[in-house]
C-alpha atoms as a PDB file:
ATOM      1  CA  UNK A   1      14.274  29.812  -4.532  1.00  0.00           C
ATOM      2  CA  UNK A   2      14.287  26.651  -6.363  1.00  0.00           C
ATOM      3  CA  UNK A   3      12.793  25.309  -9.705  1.00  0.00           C
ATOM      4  CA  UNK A   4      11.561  21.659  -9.567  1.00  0.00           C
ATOM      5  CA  UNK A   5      11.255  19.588 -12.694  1.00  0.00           C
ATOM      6  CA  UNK A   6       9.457  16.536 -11.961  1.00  0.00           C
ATOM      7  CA  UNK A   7       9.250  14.574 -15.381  1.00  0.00           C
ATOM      8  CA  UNK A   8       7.501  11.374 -14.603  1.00  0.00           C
ATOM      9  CA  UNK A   9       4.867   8.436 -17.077  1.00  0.00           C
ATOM     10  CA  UNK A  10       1.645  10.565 -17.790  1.00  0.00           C
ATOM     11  CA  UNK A  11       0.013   6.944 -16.086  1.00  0.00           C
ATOM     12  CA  UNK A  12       1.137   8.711 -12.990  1.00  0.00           C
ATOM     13  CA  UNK A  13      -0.214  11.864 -13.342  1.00  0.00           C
ATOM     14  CA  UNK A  14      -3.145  11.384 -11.056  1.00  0.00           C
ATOM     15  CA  UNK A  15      -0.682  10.231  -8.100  1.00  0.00           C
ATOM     16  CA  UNK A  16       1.829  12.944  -8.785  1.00  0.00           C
ATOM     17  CA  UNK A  17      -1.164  15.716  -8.992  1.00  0.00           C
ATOM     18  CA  UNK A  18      -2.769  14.426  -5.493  1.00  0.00           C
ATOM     19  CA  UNK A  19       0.999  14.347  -4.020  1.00  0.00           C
ATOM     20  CA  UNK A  20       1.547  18.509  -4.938  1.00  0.00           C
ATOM     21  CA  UNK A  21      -2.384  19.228  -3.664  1.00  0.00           C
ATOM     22  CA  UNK A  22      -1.543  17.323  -0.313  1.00  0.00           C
ATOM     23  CA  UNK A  23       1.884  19.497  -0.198  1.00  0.00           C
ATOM     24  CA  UNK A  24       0.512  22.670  -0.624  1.00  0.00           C
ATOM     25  CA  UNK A  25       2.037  23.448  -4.218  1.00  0.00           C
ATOM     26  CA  UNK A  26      -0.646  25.581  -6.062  1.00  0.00           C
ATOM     27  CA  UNK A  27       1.433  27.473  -8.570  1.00  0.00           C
ATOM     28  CA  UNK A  28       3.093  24.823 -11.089  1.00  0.00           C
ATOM     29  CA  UNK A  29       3.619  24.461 -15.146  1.00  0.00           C
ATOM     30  CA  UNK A  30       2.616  21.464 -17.039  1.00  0.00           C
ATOM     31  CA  UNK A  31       3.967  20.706 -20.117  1.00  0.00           C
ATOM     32  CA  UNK A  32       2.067  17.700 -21.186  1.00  0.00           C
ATOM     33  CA  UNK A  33       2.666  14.795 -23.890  1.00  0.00           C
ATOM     34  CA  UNK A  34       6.630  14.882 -23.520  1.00  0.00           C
ATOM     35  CA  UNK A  35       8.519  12.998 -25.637  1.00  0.00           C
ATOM     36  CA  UNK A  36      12.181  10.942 -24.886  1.00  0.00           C
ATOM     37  CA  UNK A  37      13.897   7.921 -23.642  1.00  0.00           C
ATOM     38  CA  UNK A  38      15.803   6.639 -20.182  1.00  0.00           C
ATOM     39  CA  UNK A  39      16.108   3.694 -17.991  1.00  0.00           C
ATOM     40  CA  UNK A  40      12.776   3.396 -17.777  1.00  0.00           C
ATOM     41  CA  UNK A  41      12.375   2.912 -21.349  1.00  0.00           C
ATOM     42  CA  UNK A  42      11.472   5.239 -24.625  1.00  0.00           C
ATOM     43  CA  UNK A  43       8.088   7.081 -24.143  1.00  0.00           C
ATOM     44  CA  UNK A  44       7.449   8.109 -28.452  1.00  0.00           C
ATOM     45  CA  UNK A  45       3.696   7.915 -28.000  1.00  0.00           C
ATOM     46  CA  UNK A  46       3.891   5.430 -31.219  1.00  0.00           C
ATOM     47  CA  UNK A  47       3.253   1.639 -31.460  1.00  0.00           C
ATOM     48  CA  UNK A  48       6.199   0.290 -30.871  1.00  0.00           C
ATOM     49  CA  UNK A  49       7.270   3.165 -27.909  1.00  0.00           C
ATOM     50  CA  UNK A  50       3.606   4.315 -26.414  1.00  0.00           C
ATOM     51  CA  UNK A  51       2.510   6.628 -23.907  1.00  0.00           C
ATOM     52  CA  UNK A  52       4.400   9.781 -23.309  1.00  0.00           C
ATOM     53  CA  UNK A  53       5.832  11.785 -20.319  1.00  0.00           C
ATOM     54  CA  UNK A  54       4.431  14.853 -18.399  1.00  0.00           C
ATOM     55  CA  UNK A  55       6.522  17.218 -16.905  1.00  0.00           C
ATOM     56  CA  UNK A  56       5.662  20.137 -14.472  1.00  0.00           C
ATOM     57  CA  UNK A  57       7.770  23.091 -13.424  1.00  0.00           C
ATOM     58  CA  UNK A  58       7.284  24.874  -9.905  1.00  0.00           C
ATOM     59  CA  UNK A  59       9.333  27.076  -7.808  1.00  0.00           C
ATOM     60  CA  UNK A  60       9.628  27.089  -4.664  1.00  0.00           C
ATOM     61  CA  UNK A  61      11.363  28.490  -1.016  1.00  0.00           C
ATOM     62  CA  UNK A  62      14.118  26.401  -0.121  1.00  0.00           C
ATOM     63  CA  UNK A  63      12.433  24.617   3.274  1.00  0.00           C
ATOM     64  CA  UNK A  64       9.380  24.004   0.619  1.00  0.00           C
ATOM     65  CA  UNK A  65      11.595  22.720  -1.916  1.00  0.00           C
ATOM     66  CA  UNK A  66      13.029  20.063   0.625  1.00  0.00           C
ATOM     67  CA  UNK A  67       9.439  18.752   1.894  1.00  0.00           C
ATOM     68  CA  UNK A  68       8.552  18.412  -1.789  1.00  0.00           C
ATOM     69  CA  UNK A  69      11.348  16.543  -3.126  1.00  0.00           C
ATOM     70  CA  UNK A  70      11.060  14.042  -0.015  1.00  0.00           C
ATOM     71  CA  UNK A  71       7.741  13.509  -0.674  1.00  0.00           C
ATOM     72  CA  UNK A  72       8.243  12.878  -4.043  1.00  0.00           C
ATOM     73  CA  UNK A  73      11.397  10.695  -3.334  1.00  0.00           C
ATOM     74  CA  UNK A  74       9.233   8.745  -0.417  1.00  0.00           C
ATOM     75  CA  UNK A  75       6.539   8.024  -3.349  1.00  0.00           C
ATOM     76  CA  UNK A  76       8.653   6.748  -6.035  1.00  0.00           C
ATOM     77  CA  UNK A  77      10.395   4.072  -3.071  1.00  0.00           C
ATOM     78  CA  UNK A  78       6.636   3.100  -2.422  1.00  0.00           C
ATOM     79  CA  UNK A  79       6.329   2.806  -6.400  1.00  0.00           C
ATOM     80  CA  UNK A  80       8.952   0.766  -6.967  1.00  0.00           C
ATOM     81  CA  UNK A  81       8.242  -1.673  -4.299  1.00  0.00           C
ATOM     82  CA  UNK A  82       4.834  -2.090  -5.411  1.00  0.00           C
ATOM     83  CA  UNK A  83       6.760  -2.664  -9.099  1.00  0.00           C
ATOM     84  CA  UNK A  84       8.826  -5.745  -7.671  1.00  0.00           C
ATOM     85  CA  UNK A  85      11.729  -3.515  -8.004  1.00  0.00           C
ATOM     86  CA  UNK A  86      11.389  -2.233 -11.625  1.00  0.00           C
ATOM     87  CA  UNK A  87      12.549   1.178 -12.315  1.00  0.00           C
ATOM     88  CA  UNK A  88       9.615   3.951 -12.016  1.00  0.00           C
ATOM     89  CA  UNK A  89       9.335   6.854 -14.844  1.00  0.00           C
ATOM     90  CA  UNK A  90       9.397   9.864 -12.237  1.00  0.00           C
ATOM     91  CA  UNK A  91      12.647  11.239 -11.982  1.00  0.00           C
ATOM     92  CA  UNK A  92      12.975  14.974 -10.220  1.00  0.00           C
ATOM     93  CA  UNK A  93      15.640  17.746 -10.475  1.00  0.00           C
ATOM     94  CA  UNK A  94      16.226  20.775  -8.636  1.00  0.00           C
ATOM     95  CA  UNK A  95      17.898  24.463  -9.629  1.00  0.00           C
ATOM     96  CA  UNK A  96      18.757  27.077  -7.813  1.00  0.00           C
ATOM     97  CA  UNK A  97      17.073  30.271  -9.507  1.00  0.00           C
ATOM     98  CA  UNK A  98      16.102  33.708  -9.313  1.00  0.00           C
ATOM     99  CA  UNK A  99      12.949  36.022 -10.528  1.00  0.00           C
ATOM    100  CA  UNK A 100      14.544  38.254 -12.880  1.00  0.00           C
ATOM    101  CA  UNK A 101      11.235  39.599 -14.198  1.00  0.00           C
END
């Protein structure tokens, strides 16, 4: 099994939802209005650094894992070409775990 963090601008949160539905991923975590800073900028929800970040949490089989992450990777390339090139706030990371519990 693998856990999928998929941190990404809550602006894309509509795109990002529609992309898991399509893919099949039911079970997830959202931990809304996160907080921090990157290459794509500083996301502080405060005037001078507004909006803020979502992140979900989902785990999946390994050959489910892979279709994910290529879809996800596959949108952000889209994104940033309709961008011009400019960095997109969706970044995703993948650990191996194990249900202990």
């Amino acid at each position: 099994m693998q856990l999928i963090a998929i941190i990404f601008r809550s602006s894309l949160e509509r795109e990002v939802k529609d992309l898991l539905a399509a893919m099949g991923v039911v079970a997830h975590t959202e931990l809304p209005d996160v907080l921090g800073a990157g290459r794509a900028g500083t996301v502080a929800d405060s005037f001078e650094f507004p909006g803020t970040n979502t992140l979900i949490l989902t785990v999946l089989e390994h050959p489910e894992a892979t279709r994910l992450t290529d879809a996800l990777r596959d949108f952000r390339v889209r994104a940033v070409g309709r961008q011009g090139g400019a960095e997109v706030p969706l970044h995703v990371f993948v650990v191996p775990c194990a249900q202990v519990v």
